[in-house]
PDB file of N, CA and C in Angstrom:
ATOM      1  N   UNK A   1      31.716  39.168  83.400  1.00  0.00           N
ATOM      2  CA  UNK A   1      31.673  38.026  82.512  1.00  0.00           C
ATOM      3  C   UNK A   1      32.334  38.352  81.172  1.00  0.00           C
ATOM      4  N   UNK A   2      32.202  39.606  80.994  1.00  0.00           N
ATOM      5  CA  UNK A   2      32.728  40.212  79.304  1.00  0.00           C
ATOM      6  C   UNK A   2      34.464  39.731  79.037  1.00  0.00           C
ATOM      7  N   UNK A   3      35.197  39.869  80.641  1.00  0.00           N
ATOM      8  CA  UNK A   3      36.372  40.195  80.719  1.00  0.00           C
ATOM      9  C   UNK A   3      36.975  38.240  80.361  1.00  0.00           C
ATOM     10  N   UNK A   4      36.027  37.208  80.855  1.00  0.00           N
ATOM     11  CA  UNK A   4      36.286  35.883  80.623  1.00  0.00           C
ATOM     12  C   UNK A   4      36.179  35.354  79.068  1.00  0.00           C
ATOM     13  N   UNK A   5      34.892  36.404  78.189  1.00  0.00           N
ATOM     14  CA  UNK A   5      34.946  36.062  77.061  1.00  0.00           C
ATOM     15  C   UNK A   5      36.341  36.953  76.712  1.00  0.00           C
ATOM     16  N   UNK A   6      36.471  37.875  76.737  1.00  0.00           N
ATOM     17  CA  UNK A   6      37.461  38.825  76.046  1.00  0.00           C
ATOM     18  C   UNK A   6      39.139  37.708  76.310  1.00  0.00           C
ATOM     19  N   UNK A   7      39.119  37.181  77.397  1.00  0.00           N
ATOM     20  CA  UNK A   7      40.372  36.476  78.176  1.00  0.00           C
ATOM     21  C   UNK A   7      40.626  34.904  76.858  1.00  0.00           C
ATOM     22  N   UNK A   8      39.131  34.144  76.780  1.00  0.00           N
ATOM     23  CA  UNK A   8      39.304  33.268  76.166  1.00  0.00           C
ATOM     24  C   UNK A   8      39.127  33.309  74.512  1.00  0.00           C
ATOM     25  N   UNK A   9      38.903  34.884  74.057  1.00  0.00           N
ATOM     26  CA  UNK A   9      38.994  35.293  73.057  1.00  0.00           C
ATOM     27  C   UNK A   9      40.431  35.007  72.536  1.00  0.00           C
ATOM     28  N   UNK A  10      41.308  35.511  73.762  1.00  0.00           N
ATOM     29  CA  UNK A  10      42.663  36.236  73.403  1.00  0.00           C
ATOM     30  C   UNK A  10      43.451  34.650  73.380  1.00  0.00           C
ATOM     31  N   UNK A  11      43.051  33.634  74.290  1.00  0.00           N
ATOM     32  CA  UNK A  11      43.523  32.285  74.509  1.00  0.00           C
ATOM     33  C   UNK A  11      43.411  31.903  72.904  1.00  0.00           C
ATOM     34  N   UNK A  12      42.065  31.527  72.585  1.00  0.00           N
ATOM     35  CA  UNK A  12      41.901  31.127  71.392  1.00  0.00           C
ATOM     36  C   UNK A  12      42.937  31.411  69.652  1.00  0.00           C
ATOM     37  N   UNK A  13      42.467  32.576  70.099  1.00  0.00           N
ATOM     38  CA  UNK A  13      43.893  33.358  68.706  1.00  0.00           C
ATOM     39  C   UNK A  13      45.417  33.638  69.054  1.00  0.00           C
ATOM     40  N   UNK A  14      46.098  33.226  69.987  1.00  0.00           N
ATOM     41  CA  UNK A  14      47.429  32.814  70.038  1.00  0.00           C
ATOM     42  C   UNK A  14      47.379  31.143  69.687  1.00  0.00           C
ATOM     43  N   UNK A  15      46.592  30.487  70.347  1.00  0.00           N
ATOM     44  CA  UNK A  15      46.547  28.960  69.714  1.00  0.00           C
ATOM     45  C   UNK A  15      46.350  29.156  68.262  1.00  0.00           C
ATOM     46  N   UNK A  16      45.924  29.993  67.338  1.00  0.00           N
ATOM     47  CA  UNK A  16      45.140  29.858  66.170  1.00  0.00           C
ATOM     48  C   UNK A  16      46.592  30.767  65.020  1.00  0.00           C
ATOM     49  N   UNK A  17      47.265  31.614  66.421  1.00  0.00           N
ATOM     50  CA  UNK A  17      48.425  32.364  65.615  1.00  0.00           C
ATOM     51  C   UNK A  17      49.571  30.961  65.364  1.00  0.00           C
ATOM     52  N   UNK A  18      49.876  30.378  66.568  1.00  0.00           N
ATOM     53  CA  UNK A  18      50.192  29.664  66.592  1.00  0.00           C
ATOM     54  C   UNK A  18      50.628  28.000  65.806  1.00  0.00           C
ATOM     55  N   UNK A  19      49.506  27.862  65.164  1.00  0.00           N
ATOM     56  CA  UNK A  19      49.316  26.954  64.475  1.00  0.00           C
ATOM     57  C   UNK A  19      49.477  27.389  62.932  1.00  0.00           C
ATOM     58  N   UNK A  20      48.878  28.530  63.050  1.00  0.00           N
ATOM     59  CA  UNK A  20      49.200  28.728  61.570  1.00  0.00           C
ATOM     60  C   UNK A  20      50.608  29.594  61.017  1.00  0.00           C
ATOM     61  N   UNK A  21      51.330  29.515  62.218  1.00  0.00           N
ATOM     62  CA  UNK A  21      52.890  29.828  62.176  1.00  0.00           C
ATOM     63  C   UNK A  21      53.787  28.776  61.353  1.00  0.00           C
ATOM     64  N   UNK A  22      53.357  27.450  61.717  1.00  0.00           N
ATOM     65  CA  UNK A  22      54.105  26.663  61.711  1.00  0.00           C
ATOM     66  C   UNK A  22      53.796  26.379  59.995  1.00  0.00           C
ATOM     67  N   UNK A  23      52.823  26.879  58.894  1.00  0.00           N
ATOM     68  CA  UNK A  23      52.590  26.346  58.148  1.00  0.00           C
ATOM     69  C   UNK A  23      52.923  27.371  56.995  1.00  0.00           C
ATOM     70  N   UNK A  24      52.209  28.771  57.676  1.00  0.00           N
ATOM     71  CA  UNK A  24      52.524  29.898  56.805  1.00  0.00           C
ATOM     72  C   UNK A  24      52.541  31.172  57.771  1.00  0.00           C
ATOM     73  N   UNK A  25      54.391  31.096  57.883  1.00  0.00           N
ATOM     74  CA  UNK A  25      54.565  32.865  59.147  1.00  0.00           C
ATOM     75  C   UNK A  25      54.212  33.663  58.718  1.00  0.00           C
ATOM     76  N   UNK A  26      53.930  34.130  57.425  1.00  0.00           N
ATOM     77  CA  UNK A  26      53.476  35.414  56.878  1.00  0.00           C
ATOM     78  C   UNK A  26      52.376  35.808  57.572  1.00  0.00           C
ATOM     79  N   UNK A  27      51.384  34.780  57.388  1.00  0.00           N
ATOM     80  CA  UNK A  27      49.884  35.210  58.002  1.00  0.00           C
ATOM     81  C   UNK A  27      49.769  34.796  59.243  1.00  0.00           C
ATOM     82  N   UNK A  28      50.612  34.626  59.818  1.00  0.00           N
ATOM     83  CA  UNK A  28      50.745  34.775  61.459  1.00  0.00           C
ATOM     84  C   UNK A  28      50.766  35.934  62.058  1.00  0.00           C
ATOM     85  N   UNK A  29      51.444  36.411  61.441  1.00  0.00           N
ATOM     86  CA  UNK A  29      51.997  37.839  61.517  1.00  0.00           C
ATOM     87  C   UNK A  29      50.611  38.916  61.223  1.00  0.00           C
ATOM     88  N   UNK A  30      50.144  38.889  59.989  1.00  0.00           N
ATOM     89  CA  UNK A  30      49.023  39.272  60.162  1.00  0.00           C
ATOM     90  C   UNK A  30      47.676  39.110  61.558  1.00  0.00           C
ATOM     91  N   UNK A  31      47.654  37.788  61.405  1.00  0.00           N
ATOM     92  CA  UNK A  31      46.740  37.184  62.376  1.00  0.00           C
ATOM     93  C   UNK A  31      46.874  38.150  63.915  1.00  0.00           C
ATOM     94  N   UNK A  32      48.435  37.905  64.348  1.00  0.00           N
ATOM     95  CA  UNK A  32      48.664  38.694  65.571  1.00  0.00           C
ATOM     96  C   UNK A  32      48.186  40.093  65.676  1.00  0.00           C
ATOM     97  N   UNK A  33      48.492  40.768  64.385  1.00  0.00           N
ATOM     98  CA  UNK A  33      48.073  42.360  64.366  1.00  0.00           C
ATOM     99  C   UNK A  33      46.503  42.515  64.582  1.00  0.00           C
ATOM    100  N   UNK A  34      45.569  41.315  63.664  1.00  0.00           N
ATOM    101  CA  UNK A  34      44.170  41.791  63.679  1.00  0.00           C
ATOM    102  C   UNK A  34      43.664  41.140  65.302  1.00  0.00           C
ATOM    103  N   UNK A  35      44.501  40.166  65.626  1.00  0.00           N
ATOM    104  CA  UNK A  35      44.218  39.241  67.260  1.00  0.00           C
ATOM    105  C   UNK A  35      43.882  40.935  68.124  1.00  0.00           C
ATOM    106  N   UNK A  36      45.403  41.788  68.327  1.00  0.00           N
ATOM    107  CA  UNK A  36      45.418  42.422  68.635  1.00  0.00           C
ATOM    108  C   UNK A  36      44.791  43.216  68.897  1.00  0.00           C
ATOM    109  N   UNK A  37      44.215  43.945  67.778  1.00  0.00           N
ATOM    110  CA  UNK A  37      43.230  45.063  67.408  1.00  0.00           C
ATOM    111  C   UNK A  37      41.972  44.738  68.079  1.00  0.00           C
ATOM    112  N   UNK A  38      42.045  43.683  67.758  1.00  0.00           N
ATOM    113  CA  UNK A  38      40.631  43.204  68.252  1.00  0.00           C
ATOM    114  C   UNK A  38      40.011  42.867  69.447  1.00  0.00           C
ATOM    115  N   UNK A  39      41.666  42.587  70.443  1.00  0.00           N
ATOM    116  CA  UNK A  39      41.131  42.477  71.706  1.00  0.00           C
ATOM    117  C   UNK A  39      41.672  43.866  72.610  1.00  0.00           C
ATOM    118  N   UNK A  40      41.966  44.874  71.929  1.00  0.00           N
ATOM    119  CA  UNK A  40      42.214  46.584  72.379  1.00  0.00           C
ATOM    120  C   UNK A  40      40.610  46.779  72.049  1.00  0.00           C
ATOM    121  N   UNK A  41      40.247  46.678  70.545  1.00  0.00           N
ATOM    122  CA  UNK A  41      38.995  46.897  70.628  1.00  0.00           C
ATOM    123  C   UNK A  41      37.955  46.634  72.069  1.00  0.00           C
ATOM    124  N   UNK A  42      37.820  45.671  72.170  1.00  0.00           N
ATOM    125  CA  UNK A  42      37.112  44.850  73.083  1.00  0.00           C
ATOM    126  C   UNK A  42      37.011  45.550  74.378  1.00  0.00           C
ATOM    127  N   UNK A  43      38.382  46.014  74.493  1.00  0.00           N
ATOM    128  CA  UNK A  43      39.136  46.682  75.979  1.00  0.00           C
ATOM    129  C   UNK A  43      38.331  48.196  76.374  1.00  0.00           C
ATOM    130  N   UNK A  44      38.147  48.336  75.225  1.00  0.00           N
ATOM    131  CA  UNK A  44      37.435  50.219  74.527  1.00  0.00           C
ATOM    132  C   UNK A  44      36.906  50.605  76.134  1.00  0.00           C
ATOM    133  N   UNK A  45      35.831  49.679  75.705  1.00  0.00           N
ATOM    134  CA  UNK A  45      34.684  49.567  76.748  1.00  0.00           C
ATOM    135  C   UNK A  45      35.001  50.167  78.078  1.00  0.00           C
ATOM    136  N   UNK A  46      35.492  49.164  78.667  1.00  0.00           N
ATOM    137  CA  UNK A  46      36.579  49.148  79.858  1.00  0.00           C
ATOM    138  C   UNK A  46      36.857  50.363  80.720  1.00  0.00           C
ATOM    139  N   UNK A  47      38.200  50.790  79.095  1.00  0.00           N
ATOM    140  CA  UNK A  47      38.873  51.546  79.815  1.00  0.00           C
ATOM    141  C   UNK A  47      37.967  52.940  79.651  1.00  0.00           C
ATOM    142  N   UNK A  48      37.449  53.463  78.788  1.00  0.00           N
ATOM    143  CA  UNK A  48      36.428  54.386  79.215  1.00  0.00           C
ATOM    144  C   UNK A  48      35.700  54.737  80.236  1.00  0.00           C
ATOM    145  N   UNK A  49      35.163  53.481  81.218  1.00  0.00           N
ATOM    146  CA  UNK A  49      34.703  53.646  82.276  1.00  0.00           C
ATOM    147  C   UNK A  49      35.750  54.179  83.626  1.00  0.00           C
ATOM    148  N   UNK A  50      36.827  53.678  83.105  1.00  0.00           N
ATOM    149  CA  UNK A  50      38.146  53.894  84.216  1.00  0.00           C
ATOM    150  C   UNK A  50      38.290  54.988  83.974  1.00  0.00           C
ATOM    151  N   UNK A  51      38.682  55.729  82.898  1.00  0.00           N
ATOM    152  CA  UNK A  51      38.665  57.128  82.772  1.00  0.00           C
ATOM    153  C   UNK A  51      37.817  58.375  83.063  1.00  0.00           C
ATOM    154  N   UNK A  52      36.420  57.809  83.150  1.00  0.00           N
ATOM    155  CA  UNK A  52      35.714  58.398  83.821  1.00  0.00           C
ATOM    156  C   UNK A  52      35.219  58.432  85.282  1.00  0.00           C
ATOM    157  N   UNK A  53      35.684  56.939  85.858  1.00  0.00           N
ATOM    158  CA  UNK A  53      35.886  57.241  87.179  1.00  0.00           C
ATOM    159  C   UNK A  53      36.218  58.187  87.605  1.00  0.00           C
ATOM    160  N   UNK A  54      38.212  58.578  87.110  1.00  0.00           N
ATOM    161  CA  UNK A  54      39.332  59.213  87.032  1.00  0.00           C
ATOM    162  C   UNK A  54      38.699  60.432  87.219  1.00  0.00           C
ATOM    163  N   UNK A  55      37.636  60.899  86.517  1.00  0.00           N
ATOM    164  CA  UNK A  55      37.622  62.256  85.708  1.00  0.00           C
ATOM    165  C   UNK A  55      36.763  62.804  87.191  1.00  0.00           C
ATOM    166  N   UNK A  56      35.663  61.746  87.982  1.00  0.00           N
ATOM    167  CA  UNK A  56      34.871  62.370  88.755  1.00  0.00           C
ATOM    168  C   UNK A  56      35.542  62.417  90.032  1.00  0.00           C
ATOM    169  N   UNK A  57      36.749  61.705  90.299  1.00  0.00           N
ATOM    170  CA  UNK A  57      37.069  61.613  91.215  1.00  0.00           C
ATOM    171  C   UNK A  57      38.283  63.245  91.739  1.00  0.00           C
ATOM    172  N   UNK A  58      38.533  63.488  90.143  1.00  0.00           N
ATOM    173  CA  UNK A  58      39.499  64.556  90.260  1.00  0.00           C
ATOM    174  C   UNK A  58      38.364  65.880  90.270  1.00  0.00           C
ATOM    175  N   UNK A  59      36.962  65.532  90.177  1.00  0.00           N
ATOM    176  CA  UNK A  59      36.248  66.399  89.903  1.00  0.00           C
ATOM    177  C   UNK A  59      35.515  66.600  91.640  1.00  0.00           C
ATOM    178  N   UNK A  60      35.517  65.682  92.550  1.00  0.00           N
ATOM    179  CA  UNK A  60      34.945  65.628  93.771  1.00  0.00           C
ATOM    180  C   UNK A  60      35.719  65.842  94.514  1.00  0.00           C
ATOM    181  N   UNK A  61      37.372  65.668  94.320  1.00  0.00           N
ATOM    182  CA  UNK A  61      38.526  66.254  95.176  1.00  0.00           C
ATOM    183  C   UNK A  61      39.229  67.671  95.010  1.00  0.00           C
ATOM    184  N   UNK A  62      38.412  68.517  93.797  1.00  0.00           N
ATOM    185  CA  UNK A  62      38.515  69.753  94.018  1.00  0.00           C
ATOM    186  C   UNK A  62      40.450  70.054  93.188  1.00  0.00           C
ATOM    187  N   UNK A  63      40.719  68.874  92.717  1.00  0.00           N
ATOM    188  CA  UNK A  63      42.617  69.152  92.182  1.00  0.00           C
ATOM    189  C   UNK A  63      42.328  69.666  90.750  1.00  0.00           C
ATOM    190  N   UNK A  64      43.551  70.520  90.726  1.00  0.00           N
ATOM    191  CA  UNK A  64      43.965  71.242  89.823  1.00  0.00           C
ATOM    192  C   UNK A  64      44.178  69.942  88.338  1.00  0.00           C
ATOM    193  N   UNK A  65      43.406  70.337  87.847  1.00  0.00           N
ATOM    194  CA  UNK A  65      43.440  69.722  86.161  1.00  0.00           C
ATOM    195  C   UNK A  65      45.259  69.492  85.743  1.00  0.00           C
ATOM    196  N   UNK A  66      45.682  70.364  85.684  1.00  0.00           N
ATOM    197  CA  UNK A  66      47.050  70.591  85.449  1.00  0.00           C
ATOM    198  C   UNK A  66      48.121  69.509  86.050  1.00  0.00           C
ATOM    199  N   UNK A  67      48.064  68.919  87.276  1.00  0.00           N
ATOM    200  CA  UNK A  67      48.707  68.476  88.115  1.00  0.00           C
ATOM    201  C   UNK A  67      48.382  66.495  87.360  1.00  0.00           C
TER     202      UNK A  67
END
């Protein structure tokens, strides 16, 4: 469910970059950078868990770290 808020998070602030392009690009520009940040933030979560999949799986198949 996190991934639908995070999805209509990201919907919301391109409409919101969007609009306020047309009035003042400066802070569009801004807007996109903190949009950004904010939905990498969000992602944190996520990809941590993927990485630790990663980590047990290279850890139960016995492979060389290196490789």
């Amino acid at each position: 469910m996190d991934i639908l808020q995070i999805a209509a998070l990201a919907v919301f602030l391109t409409i919101a970059c969007l609009i306020v392009r047309q009035y003042k690009p400066e802070y569009a520009v801004v807007m996109q950078i903190g949009a950004f940040c904010a939905v990498v933030l969000m992602l944190f979560s996520y990809i941590e868990g993927l990485l630790k999949a990663a980590q047990s799986i290279v850890e139960i198949s016995q492979i060389n770290i290196d490789f």
